[in-house]
C-alpha atoms as a PDB file:
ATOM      1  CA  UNK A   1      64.653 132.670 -33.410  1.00  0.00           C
ATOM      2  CA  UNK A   2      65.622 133.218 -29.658  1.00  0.00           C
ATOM      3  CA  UNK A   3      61.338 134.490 -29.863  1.00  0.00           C
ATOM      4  CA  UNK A   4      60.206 131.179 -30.875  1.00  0.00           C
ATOM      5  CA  UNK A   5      62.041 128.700 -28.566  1.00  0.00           C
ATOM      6  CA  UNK A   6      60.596 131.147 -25.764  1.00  0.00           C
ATOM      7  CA  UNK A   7      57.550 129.946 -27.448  1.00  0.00           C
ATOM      8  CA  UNK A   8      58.095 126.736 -27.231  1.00  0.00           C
ATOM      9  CA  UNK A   9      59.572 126.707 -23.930  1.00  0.00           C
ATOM     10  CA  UNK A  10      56.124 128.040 -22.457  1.00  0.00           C
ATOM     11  CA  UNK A  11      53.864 126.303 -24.710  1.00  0.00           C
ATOM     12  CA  UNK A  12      55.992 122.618 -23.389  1.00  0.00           C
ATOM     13  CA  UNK A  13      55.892 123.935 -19.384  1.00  0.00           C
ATOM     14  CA  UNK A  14      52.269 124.750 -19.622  1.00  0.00           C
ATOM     15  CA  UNK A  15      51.254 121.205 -21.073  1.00  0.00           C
ATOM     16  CA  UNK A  16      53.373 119.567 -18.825  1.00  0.00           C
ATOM     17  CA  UNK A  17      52.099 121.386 -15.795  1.00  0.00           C
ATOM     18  CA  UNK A  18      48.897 119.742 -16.135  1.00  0.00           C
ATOM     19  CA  UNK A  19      49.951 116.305 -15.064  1.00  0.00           C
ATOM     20  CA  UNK A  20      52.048 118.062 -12.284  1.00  0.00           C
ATOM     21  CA  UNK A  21      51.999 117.024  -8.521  1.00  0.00           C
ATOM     22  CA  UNK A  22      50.228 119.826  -6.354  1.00  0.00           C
ATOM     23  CA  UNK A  23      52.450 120.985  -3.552  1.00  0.00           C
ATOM     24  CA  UNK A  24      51.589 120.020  -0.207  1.00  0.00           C
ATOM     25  CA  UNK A  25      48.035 120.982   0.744  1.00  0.00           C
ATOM     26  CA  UNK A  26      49.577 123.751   3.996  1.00  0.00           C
ATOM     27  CA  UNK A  27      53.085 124.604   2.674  1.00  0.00           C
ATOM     28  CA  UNK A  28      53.576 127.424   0.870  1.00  0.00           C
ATOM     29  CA  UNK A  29      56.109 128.009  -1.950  1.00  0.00           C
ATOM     30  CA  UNK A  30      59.432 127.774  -0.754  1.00  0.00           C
ATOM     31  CA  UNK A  31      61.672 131.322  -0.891  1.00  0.00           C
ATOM     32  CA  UNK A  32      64.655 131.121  -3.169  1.00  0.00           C
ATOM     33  CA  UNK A  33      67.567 132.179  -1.295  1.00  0.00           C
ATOM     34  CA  UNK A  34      70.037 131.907  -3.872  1.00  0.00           C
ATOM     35  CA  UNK A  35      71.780 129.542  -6.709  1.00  0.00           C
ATOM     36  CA  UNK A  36      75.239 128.927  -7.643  1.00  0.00           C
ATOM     37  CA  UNK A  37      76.683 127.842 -10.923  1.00  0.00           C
ATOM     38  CA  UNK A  38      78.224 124.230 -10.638  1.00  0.00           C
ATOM     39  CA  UNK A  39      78.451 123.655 -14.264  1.00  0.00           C
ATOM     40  CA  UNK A  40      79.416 125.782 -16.998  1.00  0.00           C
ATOM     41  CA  UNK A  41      77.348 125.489 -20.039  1.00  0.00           C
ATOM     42  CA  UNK A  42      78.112 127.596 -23.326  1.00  0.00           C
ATOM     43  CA  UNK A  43      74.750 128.179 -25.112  1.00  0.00           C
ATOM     44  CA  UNK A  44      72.227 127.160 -22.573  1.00  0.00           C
ATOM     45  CA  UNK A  45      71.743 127.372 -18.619  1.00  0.00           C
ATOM     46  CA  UNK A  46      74.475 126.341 -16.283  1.00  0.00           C
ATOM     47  CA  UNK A  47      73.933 123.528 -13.808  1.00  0.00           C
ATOM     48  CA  UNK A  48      73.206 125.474 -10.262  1.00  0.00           C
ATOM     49  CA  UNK A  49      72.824 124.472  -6.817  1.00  0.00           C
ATOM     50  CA  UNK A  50      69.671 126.109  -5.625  1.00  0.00           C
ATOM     51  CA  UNK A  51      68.753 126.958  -1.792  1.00  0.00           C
ATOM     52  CA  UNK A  52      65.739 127.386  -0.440  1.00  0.00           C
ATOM     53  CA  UNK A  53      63.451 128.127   3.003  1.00  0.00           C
ATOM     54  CA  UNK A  54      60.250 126.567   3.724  1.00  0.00           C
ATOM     55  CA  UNK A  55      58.488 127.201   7.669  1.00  0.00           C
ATOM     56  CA  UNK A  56      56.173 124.659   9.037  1.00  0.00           C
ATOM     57  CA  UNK A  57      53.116 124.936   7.928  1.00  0.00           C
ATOM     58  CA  UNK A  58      51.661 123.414  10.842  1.00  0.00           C
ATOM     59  CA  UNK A  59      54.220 124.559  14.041  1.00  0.00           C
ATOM     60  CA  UNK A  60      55.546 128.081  13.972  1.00  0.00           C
ATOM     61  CA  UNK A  61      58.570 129.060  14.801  1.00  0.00           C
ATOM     62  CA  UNK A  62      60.662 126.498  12.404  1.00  0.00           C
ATOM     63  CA  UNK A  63      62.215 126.718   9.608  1.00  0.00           C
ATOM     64  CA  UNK A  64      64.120 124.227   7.256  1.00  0.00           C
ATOM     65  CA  UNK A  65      66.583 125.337   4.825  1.00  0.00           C
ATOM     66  CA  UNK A  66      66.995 122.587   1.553  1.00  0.00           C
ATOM     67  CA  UNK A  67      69.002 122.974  -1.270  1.00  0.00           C
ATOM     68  CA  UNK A  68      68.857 120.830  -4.773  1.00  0.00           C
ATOM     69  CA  UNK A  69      70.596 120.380  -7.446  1.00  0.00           C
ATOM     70  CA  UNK A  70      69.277 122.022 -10.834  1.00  0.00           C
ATOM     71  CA  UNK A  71      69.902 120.558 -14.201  1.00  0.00           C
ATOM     72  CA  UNK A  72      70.460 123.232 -17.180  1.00  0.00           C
ATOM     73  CA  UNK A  73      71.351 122.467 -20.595  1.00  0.00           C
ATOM     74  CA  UNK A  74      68.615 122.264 -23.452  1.00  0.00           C
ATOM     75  CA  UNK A  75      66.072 119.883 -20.957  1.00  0.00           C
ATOM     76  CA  UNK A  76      67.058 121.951 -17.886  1.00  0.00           C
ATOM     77  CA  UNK A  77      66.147 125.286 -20.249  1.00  0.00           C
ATOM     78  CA  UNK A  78      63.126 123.448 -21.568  1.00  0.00           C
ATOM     79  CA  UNK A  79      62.105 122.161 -17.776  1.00  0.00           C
ATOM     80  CA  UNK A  80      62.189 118.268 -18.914  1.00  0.00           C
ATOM     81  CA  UNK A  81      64.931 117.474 -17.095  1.00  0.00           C
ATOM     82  CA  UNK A  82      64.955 114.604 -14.393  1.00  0.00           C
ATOM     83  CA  UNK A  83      66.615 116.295 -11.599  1.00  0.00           C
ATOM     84  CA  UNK A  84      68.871 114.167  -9.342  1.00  0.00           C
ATOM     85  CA  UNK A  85      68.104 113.039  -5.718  1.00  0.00           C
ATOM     86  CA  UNK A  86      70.645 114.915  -3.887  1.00  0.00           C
ATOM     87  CA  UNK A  87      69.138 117.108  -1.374  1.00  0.00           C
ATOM     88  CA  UNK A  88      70.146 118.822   2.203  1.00  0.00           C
ATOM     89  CA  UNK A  89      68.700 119.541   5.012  1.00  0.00           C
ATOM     90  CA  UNK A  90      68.757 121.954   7.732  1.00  0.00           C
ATOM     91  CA  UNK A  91      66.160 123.027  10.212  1.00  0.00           C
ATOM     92  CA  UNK A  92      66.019 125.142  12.803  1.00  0.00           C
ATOM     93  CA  UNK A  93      63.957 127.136  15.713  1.00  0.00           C
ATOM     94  CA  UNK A  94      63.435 130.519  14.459  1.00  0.00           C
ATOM     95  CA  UNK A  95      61.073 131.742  17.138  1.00  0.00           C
ATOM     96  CA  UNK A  96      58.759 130.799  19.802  1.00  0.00           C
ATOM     97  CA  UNK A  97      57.471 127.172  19.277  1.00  0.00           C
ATOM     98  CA  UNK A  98      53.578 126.926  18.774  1.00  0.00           C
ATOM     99  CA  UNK A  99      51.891 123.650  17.316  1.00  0.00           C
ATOM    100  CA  UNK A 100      48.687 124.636  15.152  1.00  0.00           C
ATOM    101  CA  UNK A 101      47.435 120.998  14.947  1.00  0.00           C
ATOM    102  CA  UNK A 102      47.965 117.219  16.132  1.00  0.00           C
ATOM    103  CA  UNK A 103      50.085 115.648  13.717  1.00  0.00           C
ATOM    104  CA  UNK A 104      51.208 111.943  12.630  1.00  0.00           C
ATOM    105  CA  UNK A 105      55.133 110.618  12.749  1.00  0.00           C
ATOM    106  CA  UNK A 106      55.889 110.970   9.474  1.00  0.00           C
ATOM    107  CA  UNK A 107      53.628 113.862   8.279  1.00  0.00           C
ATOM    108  CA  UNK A 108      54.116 115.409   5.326  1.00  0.00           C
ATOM    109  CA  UNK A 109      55.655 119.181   5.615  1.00  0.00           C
ATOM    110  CA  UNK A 110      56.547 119.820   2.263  1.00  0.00           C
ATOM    111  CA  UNK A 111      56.109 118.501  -1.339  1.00  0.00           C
ATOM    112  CA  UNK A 112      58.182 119.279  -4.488  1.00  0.00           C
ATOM    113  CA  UNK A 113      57.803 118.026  -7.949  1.00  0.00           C
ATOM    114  CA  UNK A 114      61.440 116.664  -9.017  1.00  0.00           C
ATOM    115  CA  UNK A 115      60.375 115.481 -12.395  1.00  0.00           C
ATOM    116  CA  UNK A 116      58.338 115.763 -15.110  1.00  0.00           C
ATOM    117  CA  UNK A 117      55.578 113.176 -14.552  1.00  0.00           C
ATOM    118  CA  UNK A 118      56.792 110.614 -11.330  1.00  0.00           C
ATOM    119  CA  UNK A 119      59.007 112.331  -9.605  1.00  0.00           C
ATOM    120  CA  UNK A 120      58.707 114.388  -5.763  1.00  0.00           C
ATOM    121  CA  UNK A 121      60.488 115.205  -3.259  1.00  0.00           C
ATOM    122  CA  UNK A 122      59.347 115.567   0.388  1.00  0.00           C
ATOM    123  CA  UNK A 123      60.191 116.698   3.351  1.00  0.00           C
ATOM    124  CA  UNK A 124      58.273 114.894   6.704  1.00  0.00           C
ATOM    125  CA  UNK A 125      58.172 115.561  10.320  1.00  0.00           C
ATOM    126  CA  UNK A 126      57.925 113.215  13.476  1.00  0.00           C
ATOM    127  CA  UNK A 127      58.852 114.116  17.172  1.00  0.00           C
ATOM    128  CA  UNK A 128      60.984 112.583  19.596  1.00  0.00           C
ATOM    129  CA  UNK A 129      59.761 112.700  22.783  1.00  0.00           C
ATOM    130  CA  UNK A 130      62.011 111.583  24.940  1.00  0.00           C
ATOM    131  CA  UNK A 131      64.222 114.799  23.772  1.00  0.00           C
ATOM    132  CA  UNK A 132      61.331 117.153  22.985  1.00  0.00           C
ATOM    133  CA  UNK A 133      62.624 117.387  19.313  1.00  0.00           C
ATOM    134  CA  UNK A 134      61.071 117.868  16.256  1.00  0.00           C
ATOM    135  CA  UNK A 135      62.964 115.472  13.721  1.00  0.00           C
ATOM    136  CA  UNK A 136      62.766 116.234   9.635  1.00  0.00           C
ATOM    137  CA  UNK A 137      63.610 113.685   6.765  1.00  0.00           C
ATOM    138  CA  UNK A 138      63.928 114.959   3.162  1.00  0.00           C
ATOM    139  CA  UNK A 139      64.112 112.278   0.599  1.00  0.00           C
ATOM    140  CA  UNK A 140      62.483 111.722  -3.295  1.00  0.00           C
ATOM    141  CA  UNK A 141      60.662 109.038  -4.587  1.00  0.00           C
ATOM    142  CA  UNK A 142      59.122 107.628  -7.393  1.00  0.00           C
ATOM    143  CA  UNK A 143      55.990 105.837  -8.776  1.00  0.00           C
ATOM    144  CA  UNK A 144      57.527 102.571  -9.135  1.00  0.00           C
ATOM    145  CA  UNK A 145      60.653 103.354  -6.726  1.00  0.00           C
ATOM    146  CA  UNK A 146      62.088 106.031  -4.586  1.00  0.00           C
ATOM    147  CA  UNK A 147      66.208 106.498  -3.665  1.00  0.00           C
ATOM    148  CA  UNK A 148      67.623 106.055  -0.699  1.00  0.00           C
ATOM    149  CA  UNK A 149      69.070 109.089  -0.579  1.00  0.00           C
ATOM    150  CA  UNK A 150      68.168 111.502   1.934  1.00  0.00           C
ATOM    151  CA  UNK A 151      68.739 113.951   5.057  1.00  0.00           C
ATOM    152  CA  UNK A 152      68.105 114.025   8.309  1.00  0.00           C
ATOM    153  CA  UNK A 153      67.471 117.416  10.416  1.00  0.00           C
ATOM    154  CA  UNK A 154      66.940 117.795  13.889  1.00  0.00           C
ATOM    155  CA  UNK A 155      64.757 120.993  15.826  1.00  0.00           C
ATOM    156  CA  UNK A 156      65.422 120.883  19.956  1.00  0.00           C
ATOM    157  CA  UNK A 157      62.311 122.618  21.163  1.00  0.00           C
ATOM    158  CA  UNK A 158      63.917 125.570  22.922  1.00  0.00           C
ATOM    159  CA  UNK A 159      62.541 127.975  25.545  1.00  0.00           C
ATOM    160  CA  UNK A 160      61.410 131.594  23.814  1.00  0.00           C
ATOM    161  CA  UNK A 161      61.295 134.504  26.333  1.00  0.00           C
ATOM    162  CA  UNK A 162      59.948 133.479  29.607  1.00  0.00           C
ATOM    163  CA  UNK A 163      57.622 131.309  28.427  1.00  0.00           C
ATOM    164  CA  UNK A 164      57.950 127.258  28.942  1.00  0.00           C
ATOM    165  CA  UNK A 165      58.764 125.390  25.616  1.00  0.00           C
ATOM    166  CA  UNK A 166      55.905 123.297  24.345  1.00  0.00           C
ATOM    167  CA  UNK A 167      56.366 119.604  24.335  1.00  0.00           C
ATOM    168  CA  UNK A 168      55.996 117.658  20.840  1.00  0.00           C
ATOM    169  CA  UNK A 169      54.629 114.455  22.510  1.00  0.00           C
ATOM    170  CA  UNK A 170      51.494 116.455  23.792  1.00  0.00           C
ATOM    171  CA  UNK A 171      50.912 117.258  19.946  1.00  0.00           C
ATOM    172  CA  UNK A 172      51.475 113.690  18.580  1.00  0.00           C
ATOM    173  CA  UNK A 173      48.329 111.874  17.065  1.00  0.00           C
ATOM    174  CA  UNK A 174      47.601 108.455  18.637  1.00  0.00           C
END
């Protein structure tokens, strides 16, 4: 029995996964860096908060931290499950700043599927010049309509060793 819902399980997840939205073009798969149980369930997954680290696909030497909520029970065991808009956000410098490319306010960093079919979460960039920080939003959204929930991370661009810190305004498409 327990042979066959594996079955299904896959069978569902793999025709499901066709429709799926790609990650972001640059960012890789985020590293799981651990879930905790919220939610005890009896004959199926708990409800967990999961936390994970991305870097910057585009400026090394930053990292953002995120953690989401995920749904067990039968749809969160069968991966149908819509999963809620509750995410955080933390960022930080994690080594010497160095911008790859030019990038837009805004950008997208990093792209998540939330949902079976509409769903996605993202995490963008945009620089502040005035401070020389690197700001990052993290919010979900829909086809037809996104929620206004979201978080807000801030980078200061930091010297690294003797060198001069690199200023995010220089990097900033027109």
């Amino acid at each position: 029995m327990r042979a066959r819902f594996s079955f299904i399980r896959h069978c569902a997840a793999a025709a499901f996964s066709v429709g799926a939205v790609p990650p972001a073009q640059a960012a890789d798969e985020p590293d799981l860096i651990f879930r905790k149980s919220t939610v005890f369930k009896l004959l199926t997954p708990n409800d967990k908060l999961a936390t994970y680290a991305v870097d910057d696909p585009d400026i090394d030497g930053v990292a953002c931290h995120f953690t989401v909520p995920e749904r067990g029970g039968v749809k969160g065991w069968l991966g149908i499950a819509e999963e809620v808009s509750d995410i955080s956000l933390a960022c930080r410098q994690v080594g010497p700043v160095h911008f790859k490319a030019k990038f837009a306010q805004g950008e997208e960093m990093f792209r998540r599927r939330r949902s079976m079919f509409f769903k996605k979460m993202q995490i963008v960039r945009g620089c502040d010049p005035k401070r020389n920080v690197l700001v990052y939003l993290v919010y979900s959204d829909r086809l037809i309509e996104g929620s206004p929930k979201n978080s807000t991370s801030s980078v200061p661009i930091m010297p690294w060793g003797a060198d001069a810190p690199p200023k995010c305004a220089d990097w900033l498409e027109k």
